[in-house]
C-alpha atoms as a PDB file:
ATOM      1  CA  UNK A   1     160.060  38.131 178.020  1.00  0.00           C
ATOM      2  CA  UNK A   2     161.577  38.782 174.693  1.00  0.00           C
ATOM      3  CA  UNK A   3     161.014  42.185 173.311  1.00  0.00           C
ATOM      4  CA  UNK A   4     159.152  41.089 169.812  1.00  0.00           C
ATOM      5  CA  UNK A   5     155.944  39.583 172.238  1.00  0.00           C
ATOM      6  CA  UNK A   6     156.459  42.521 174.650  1.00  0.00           C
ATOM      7  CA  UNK A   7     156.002  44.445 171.320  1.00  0.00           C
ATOM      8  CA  UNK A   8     152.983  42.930 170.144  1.00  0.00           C
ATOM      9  CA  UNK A   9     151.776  42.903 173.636  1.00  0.00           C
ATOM     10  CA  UNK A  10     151.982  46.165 174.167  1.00  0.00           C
ATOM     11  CA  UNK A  11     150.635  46.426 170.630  1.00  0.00           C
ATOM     12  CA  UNK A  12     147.126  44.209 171.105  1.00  0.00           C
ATOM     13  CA  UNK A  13     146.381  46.188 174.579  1.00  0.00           C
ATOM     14  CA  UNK A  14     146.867  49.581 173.458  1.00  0.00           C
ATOM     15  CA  UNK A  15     144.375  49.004 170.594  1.00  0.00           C
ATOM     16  CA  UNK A  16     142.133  46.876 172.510  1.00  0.00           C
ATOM     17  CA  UNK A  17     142.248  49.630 175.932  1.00  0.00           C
ATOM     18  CA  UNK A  18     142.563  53.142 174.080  1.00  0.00           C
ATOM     19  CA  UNK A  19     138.573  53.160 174.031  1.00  0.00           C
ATOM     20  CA  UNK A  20     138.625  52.900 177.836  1.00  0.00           C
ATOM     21  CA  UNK A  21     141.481  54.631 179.308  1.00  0.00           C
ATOM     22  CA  UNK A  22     143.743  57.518 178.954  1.00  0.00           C
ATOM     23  CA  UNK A  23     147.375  57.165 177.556  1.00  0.00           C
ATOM     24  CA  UNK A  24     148.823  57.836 180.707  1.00  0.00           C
ATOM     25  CA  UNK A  25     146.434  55.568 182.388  1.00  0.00           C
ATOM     26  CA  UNK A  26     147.111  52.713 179.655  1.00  0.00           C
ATOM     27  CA  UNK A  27     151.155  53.381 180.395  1.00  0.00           C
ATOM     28  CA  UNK A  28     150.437  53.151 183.997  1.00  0.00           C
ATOM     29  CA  UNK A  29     148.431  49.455 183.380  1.00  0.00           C
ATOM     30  CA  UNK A  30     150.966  48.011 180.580  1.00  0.00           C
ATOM     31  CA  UNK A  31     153.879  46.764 182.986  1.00  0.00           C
ATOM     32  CA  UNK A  32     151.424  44.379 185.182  1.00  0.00           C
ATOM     33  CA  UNK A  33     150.492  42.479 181.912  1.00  0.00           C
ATOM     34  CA  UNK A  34     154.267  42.575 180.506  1.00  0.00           C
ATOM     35  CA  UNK A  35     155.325  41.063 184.362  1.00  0.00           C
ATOM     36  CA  UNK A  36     152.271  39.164 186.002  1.00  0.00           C
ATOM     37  CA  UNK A  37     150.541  36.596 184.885  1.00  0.00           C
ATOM     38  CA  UNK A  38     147.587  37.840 184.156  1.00  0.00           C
ATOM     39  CA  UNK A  39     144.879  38.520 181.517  1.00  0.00           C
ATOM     40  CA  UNK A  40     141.644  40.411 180.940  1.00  0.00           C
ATOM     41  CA  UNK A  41     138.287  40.373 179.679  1.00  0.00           C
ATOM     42  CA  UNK A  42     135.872  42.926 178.713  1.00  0.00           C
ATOM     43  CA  UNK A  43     132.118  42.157 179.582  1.00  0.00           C
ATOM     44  CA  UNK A  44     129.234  44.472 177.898  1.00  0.00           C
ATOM     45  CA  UNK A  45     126.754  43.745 180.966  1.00  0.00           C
ATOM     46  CA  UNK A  46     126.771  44.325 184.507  1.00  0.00           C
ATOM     47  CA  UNK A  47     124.414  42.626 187.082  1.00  0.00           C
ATOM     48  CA  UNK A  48     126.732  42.154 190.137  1.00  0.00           C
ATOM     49  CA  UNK A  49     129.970  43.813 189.639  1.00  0.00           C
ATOM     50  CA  UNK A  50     132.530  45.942 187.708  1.00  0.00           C
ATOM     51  CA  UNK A  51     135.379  44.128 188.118  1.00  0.00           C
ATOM     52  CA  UNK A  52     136.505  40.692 188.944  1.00  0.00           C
ATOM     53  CA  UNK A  53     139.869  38.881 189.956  1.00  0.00           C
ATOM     54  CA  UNK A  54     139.683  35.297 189.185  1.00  0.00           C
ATOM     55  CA  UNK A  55     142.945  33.105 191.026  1.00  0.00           C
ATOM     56  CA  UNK A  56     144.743  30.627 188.735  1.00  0.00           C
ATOM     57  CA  UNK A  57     143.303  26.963 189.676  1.00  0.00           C
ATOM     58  CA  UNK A  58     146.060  25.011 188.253  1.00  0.00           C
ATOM     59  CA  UNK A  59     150.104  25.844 187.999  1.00  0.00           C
ATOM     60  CA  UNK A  60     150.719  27.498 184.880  1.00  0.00           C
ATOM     61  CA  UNK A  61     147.071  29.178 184.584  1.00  0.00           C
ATOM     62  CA  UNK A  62     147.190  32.906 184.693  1.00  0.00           C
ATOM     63  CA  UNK A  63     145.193  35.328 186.562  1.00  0.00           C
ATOM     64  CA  UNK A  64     142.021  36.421 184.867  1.00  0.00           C
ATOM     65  CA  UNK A  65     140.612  39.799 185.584  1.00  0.00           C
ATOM     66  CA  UNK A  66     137.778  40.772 183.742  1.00  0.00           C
ATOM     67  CA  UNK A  67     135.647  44.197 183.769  1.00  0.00           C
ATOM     68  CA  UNK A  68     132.458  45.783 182.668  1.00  0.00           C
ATOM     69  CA  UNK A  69     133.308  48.742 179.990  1.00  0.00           C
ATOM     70  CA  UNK A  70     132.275  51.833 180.787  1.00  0.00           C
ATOM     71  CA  UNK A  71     132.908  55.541 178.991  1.00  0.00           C
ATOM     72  CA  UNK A  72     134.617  56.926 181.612  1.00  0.00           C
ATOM     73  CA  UNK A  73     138.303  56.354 182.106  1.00  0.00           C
ATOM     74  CA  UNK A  74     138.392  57.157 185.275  1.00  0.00           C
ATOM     75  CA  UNK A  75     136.234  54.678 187.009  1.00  0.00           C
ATOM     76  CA  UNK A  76     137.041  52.136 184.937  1.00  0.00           C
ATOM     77  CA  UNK A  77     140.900  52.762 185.575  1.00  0.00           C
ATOM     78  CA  UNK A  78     140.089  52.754 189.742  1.00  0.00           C
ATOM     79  CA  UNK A  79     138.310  49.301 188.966  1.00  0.00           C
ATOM     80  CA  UNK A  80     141.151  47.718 187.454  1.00  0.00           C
ATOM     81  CA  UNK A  81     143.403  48.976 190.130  1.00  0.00           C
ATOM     82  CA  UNK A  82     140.914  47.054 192.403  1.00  0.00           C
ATOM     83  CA  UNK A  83     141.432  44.145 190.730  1.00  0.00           C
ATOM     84  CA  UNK A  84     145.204  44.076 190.166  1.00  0.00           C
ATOM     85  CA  UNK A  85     145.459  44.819 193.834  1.00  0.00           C
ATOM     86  CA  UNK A  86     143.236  41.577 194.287  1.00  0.00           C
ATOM     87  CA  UNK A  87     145.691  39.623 192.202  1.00  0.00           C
ATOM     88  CA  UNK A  88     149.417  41.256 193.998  1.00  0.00           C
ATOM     89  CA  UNK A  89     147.673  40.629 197.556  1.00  0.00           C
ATOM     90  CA  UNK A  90     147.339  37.146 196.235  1.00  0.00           C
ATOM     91  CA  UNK A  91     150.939  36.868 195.060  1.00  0.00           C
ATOM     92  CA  UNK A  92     152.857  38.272 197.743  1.00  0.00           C
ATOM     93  CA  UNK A  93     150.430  36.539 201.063  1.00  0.00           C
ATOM     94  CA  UNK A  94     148.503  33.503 199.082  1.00  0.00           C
ATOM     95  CA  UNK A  95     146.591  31.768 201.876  1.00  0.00           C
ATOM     96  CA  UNK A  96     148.058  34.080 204.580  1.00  0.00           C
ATOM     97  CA  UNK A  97     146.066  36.784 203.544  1.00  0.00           C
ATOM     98  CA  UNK A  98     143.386  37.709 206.205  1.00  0.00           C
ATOM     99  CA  UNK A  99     140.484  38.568 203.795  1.00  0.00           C
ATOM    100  CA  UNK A 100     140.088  38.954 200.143  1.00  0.00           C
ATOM    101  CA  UNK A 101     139.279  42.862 201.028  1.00  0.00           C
ATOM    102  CA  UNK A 102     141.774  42.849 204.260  1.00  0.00           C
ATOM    103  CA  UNK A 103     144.176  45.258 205.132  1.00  0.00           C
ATOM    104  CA  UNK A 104     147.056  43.428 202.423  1.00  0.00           C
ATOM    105  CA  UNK A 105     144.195  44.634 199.563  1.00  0.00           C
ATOM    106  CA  UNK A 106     143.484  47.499 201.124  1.00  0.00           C
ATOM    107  CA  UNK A 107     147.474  48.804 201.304  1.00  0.00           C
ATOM    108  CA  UNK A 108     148.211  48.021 197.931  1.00  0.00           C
ATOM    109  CA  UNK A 109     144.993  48.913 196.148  1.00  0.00           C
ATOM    110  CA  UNK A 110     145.716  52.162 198.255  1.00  0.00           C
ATOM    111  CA  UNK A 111     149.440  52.230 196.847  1.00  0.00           C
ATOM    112  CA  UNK A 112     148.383  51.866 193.259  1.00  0.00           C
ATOM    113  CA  UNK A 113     145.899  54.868 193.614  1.00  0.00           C
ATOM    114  CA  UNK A 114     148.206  57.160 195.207  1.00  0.00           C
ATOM    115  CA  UNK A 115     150.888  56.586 192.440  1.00  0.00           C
ATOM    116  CA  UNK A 116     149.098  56.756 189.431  1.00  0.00           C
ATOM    117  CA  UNK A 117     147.912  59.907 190.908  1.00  0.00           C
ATOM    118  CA  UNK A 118     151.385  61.134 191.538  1.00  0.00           C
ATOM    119  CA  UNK A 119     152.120  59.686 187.342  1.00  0.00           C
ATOM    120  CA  UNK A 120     149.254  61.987 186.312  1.00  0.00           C
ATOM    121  CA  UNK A 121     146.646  59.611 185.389  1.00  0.00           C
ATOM    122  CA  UNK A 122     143.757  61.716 186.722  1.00  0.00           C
ATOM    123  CA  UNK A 123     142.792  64.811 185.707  1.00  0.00           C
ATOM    124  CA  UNK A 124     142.255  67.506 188.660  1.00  0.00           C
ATOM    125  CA  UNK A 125     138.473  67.198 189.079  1.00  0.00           C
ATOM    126  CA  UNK A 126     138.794  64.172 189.599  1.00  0.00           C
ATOM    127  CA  UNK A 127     142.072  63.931 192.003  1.00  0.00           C
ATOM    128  CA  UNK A 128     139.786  66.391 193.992  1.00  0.00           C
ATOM    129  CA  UNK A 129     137.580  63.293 195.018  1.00  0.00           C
ATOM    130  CA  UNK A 130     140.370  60.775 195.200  1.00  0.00           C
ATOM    131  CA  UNK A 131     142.024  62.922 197.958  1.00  0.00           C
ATOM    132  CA  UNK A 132     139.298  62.529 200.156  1.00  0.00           C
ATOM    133  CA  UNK A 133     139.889  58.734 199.740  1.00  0.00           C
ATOM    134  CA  UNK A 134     143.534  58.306 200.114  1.00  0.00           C
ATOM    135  CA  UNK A 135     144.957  60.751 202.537  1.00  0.00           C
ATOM    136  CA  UNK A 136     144.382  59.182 205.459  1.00  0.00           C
ATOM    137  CA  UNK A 137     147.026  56.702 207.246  1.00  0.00           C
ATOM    138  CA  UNK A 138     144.962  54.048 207.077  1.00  0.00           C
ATOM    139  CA  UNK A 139     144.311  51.091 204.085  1.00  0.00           C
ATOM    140  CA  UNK A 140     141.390  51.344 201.844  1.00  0.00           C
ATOM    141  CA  UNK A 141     138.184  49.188 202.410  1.00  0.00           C
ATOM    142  CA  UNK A 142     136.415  48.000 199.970  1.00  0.00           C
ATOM    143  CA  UNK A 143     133.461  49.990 200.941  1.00  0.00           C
ATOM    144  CA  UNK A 144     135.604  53.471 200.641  1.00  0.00           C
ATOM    145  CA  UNK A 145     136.636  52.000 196.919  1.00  0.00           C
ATOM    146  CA  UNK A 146     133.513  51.533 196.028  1.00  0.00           C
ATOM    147  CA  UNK A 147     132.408  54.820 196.700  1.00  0.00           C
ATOM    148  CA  UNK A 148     135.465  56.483 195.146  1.00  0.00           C
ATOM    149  CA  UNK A 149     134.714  54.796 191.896  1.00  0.00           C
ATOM    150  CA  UNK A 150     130.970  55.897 192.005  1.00  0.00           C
ATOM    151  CA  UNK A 151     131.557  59.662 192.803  1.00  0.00           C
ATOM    152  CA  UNK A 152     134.162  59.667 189.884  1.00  0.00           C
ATOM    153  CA  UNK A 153     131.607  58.251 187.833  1.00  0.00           C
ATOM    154  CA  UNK A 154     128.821  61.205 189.084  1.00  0.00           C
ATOM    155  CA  UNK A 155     131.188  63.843 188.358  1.00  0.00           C
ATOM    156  CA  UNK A 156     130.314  62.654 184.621  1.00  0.00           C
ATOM    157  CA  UNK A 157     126.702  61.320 185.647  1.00  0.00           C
ATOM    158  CA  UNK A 158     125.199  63.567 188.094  1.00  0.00           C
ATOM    159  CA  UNK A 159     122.020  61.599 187.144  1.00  0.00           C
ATOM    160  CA  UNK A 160     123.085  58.346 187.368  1.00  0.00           C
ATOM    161  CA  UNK A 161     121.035  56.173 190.103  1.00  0.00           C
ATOM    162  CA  UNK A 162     122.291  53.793 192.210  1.00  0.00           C
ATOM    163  CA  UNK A 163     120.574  50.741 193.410  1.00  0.00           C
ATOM    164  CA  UNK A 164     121.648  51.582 197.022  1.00  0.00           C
ATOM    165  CA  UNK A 165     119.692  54.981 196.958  1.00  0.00           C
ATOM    166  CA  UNK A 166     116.393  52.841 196.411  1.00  0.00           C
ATOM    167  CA  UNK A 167     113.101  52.719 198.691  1.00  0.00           C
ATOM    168  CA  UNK A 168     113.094  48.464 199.846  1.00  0.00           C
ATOM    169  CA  UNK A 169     109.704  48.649 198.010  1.00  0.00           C
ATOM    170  CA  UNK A 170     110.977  50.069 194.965  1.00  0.00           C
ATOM    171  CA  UNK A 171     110.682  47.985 190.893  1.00  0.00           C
ATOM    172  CA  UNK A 172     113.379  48.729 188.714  1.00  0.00           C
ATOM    173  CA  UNK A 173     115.111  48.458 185.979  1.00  0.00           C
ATOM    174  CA  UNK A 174     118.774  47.751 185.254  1.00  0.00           C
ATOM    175  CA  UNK A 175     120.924  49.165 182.590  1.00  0.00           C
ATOM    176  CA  UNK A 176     120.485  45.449 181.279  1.00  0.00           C
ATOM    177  CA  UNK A 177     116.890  45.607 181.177  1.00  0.00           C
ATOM    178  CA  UNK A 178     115.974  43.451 183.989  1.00  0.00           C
ATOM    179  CA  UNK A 179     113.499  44.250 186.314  1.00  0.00           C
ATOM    180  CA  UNK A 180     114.099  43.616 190.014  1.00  0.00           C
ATOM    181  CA  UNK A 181     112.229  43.909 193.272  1.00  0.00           C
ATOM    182  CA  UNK A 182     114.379  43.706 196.321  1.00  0.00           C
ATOM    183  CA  UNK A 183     114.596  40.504 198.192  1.00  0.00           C
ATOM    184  CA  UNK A 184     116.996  40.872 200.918  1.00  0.00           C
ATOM    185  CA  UNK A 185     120.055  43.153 202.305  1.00  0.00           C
ATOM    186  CA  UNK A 186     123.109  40.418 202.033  1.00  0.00           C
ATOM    187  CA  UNK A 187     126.736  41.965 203.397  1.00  0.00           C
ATOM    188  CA  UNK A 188     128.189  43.268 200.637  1.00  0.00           C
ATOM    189  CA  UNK A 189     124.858  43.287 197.910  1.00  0.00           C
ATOM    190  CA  UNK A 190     121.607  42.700 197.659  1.00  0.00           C
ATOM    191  CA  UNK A 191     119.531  39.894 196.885  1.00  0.00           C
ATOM    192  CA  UNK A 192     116.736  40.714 193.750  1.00  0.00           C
ATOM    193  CA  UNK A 193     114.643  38.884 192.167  1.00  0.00           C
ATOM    194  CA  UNK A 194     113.698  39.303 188.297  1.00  0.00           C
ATOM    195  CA  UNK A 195     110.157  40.318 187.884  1.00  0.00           C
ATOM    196  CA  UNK A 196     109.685  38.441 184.571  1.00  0.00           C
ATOM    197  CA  UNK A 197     111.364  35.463 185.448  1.00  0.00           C
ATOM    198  CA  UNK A 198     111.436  34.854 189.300  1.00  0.00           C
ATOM    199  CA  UNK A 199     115.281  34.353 189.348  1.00  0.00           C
ATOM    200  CA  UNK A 200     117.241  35.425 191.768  1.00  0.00           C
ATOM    201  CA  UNK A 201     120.440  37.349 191.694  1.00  0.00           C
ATOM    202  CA  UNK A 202     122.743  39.112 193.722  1.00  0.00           C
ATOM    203  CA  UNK A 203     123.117  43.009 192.572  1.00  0.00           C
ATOM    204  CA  UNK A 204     125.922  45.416 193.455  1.00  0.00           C
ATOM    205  CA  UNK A 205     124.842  48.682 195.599  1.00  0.00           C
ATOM    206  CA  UNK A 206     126.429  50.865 192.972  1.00  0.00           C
ATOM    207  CA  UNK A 207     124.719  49.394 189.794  1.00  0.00           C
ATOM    208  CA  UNK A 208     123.137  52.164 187.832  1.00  0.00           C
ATOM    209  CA  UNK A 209     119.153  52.100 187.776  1.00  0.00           C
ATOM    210  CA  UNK A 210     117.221  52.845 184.556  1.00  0.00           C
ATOM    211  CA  UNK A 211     114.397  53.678 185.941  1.00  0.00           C
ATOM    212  CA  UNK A 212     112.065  52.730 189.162  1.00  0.00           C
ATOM    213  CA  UNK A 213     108.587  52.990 190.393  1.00  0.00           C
ATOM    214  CA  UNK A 214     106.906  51.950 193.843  1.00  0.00           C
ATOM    215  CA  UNK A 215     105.432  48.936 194.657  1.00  0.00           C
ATOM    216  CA  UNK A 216     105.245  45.723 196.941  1.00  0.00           C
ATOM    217  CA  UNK A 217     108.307  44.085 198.383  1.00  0.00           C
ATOM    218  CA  UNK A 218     106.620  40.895 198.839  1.00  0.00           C
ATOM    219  CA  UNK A 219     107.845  37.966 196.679  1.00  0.00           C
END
């Protein structure tokens, strides 16, 4: 790549990522779009997830990983480890690869933690949670991701609620604004339906709840 685009590359990201990561963190992220193909979006809303790899469909197409913004650097730095980890696994096994959160995903995404650990992208409070994550011989799962990324995130939100810590009877209310009852318990989320509307969607364990009262589970 010649340097004048790496330049204004590096110039677009820094003032379009400074509002969500650290500068060590944004150093540590700036080499995957200067070598991959790859490209992000930003989102403003979450219903299902906080981050998302997309696979090119046609040669030439780039990877497109996009993310929900959130004020802490942290958790949205561990998410977009997740998802560059979903886009390397793809790279270096393509079909091969045994699931989308196998052990390939799970040894990288592990890799990129441990490094930008070791490049001083967390602060110690929070290394103090991603030790109990990462020190084991053994890939991440998505599951012990997940959970990383939400205990960062309580470290700054000790009051933050989770969908997962629910009652199955429970009405809520999304960050959003949608209200949800709980349908059913689906592998990795669970199925809601919107009070107001009757649609149904899919909603991530860790999505944070505005507020919640009892009442029937019946649709």
């Amino acid at each position: 790549m010649e340097d004048e685009k790496k330049r204004q590359i590096i110039t677009t990201l820094t003032a379009g990522l400074r509002d969500y990561l650290n500068e060590k963190q944004l150093a540590f992220i700036l080499p995957y779009f200067l070598n991959y193909p790859m490209r992000l979006k930003i989102v403003h809303i979450k219903i299902s997830y906080w981050g998302l790899c997309r696979y090119p469909r046609n040669k030439g197409d780039r990877y497109l990983i996009t993310l929900v913004r959130t004020d802490i650097p942290g958790h949205f730095f561990l998410v977009f480890l997740h998802e560059i980890a979903h886009m390397l696994a793809h790279l270096e096994y393509g079909k091969e690869i045994s699931s989308s959160h196998g052990k390939e995903w799970g040894t990288i995404a592990q890799n990129l933690v441990v490094k930008s650990a070791r490049e001083g992208c967390f602060p110690d409070n929070e290394l103090a949670v991603i030790a109990r994550y990462v020190n084991r011989p053994v890939p991440l799962t998505n599951a012990r991701m997940n959970e990383m990324q939400q205990k960062i995130m309580q470290l700054y939100k000790p009051e933050t609620l989770m969908v997962s810590a629910l009652p199955p009877d429970a009405v809520f209310t999304l960050k959003n604004g949608m209200k949800m009852k709980f349908v059913r318990k689906l592998r990795k989320y669970f199925e809601c339906v919107e009070v107001h509307t009757g649609g149904r969607y899919r909603v991530n364990p860790d999505a944070e709840v505005v507020s919640w009262e009892k009442g029937s589970n019946k649709n």
